[in-house]
PDB file of N, CA and C in Angstrom:
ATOM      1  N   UNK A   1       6.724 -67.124 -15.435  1.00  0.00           N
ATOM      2  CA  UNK A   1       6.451 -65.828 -16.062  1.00  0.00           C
ATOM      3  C   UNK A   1       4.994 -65.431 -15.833  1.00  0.00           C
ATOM      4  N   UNK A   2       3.806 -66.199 -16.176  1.00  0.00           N
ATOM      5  CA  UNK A   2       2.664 -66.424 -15.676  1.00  0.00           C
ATOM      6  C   UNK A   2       2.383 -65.609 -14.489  1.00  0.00           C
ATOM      7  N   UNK A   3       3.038 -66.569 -13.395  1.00  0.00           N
ATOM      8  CA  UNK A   3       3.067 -66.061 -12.055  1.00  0.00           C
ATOM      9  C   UNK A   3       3.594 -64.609 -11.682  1.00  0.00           C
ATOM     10  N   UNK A   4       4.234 -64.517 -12.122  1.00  0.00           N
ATOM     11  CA  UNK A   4       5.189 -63.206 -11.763  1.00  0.00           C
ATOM     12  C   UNK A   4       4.148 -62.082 -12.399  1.00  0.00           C
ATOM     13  N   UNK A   5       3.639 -62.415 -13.904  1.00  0.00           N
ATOM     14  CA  UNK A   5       2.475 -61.294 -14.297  1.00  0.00           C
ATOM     15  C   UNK A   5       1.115 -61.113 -13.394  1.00  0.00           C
ATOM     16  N   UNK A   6       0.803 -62.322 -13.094  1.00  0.00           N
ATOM     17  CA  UNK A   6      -0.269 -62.648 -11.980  1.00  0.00           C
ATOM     18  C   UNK A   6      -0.199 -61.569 -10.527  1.00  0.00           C
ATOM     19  N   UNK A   7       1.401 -61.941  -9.953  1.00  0.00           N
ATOM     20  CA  UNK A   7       2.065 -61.155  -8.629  1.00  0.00           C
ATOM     21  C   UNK A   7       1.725 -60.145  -9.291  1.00  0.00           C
ATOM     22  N   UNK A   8       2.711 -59.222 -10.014  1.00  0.00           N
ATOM     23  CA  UNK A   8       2.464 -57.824 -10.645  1.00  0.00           C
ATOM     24  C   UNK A   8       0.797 -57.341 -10.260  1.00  0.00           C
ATOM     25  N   UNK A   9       0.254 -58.226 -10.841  1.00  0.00           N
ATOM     26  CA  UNK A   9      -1.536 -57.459 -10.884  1.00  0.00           C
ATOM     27  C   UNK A   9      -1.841 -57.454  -9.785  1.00  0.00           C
ATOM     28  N   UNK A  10      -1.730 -58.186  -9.125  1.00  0.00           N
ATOM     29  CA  UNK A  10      -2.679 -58.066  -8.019  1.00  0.00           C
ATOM     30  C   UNK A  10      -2.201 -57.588  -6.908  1.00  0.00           C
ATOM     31  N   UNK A  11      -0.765 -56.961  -7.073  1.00  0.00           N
ATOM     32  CA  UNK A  11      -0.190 -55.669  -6.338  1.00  0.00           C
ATOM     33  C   UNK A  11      -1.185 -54.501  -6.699  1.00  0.00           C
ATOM     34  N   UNK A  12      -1.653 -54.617  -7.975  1.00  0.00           N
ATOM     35  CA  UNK A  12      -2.156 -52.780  -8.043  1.00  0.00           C
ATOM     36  C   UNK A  12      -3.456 -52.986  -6.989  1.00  0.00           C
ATOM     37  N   UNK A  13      -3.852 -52.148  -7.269  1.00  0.00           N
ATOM     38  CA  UNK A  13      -5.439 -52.002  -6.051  1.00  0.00           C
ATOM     39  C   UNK A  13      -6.466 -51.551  -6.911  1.00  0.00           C
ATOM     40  N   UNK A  14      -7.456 -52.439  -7.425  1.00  0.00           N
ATOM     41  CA  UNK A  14      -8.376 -51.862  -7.994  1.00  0.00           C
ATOM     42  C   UNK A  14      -9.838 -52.521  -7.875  1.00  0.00           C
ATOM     43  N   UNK A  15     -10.994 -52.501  -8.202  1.00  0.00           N
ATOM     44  CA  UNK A  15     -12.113 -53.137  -7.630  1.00  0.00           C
ATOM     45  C   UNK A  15     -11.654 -54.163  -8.155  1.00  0.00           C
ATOM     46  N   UNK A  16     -11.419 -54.294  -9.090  1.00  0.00           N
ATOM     47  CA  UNK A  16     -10.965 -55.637 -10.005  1.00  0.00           C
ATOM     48  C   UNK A  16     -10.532 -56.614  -9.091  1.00  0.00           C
ATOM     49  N   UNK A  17      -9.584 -55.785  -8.326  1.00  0.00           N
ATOM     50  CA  UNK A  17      -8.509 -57.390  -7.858  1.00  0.00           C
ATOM     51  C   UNK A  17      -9.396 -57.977  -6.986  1.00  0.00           C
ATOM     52  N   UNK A  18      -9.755 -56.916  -5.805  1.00  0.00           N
ATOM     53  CA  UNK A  18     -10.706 -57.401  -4.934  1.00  0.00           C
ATOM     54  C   UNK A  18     -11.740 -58.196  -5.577  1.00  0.00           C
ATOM     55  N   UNK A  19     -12.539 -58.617  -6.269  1.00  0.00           N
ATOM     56  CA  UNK A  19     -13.259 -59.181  -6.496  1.00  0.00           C
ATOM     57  C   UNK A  19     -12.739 -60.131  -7.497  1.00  0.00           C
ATOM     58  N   UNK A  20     -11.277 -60.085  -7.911  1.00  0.00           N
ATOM     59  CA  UNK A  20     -10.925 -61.405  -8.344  1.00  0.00           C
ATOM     60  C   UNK A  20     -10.684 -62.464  -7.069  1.00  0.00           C
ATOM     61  N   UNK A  21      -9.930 -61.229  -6.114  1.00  0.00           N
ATOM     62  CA  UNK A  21      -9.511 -62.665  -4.552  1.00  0.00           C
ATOM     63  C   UNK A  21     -10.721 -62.984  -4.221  1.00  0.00           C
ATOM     64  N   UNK A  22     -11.748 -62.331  -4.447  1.00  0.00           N
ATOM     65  CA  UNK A  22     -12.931 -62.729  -3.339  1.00  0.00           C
ATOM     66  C   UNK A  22     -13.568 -64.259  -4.311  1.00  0.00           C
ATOM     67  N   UNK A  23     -13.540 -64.299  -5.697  1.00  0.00           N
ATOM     68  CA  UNK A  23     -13.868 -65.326  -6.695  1.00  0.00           C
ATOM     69  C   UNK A  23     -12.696 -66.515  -6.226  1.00  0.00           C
ATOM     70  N   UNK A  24     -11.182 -66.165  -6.104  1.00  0.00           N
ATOM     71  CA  UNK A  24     -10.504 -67.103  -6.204  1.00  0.00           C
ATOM     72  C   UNK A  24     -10.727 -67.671  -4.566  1.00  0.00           C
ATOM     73  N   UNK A  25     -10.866 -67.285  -3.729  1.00  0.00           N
ATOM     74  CA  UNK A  25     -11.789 -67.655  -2.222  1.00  0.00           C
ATOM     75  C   UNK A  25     -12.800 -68.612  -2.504  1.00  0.00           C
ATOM     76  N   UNK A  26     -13.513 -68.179  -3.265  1.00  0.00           N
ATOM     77  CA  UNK A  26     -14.923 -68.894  -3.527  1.00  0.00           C
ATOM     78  C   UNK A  26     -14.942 -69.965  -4.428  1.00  0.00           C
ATOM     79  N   UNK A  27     -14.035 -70.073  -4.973  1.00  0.00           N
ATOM     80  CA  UNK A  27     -13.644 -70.925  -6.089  1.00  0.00           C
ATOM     81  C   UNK A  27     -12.743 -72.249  -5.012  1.00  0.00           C
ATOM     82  N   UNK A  28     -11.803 -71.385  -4.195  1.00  0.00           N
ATOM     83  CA  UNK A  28     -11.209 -72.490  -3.330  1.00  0.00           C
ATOM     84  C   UNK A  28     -12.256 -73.443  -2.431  1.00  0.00           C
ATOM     85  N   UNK A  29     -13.151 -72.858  -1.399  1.00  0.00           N
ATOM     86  CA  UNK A  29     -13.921 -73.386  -1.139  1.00  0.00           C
ATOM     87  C   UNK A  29     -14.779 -74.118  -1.882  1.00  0.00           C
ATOM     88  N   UNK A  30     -15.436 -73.990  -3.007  1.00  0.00           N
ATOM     89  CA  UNK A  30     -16.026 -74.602  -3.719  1.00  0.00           C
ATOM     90  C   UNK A  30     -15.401 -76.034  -3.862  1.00  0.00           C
ATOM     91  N   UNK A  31     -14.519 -75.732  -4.544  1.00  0.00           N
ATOM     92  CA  UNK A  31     -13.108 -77.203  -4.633  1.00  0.00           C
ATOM     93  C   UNK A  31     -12.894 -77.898  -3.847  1.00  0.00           C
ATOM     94  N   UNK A  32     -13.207 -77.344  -2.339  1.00  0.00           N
ATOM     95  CA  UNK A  32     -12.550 -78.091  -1.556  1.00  0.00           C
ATOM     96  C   UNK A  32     -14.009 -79.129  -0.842  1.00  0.00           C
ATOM     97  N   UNK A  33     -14.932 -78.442  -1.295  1.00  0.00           N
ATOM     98  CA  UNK A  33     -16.194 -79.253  -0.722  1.00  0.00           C
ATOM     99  C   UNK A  33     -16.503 -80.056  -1.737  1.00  0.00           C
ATOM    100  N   UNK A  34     -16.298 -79.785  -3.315  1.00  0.00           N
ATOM    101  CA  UNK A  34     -16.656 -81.126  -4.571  1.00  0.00           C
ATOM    102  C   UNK A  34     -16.246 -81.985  -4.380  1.00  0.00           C
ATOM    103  N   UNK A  35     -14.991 -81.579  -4.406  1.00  0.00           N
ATOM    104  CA  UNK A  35     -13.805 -82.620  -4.801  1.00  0.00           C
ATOM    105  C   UNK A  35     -13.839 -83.886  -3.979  1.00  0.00           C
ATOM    106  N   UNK A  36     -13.811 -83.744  -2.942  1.00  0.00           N
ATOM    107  CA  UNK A  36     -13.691 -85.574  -2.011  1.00  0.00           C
ATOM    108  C   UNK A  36     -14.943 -85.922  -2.218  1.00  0.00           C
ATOM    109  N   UNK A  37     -16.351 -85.202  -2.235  1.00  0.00           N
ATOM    110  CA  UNK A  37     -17.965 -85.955  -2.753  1.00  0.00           C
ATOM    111  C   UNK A  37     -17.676 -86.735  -4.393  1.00  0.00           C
ATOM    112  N   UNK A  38     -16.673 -85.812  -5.124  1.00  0.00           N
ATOM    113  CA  UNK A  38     -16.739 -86.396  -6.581  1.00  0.00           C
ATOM    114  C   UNK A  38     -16.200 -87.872  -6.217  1.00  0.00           C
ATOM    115  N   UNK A  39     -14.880 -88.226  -5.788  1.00  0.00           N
ATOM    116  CA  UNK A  39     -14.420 -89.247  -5.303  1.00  0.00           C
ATOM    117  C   UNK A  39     -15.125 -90.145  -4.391  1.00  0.00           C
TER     118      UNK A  39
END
């Protein structure tokens, strides 16, 4: 249900979304460079 409200939003087009994908981008990368140094 989560997901599906999530899908819904980020169909509309608003500065918002864009700069939520561009955070959830930056957030991925981030993760992906901690994470094996934390370990």
């Amino acid at each position: 249900m989560v997901i599906q409200l999530t899908l819904s939003f980020l169909r509309t087009n608003s500065p918002f979304v864009s700069h939520l994908k561009l955070y959830i981008a930056v957030y991925q990368v981030v993760v992906l460079y901690i994470v094996p140094f934390a370990y």
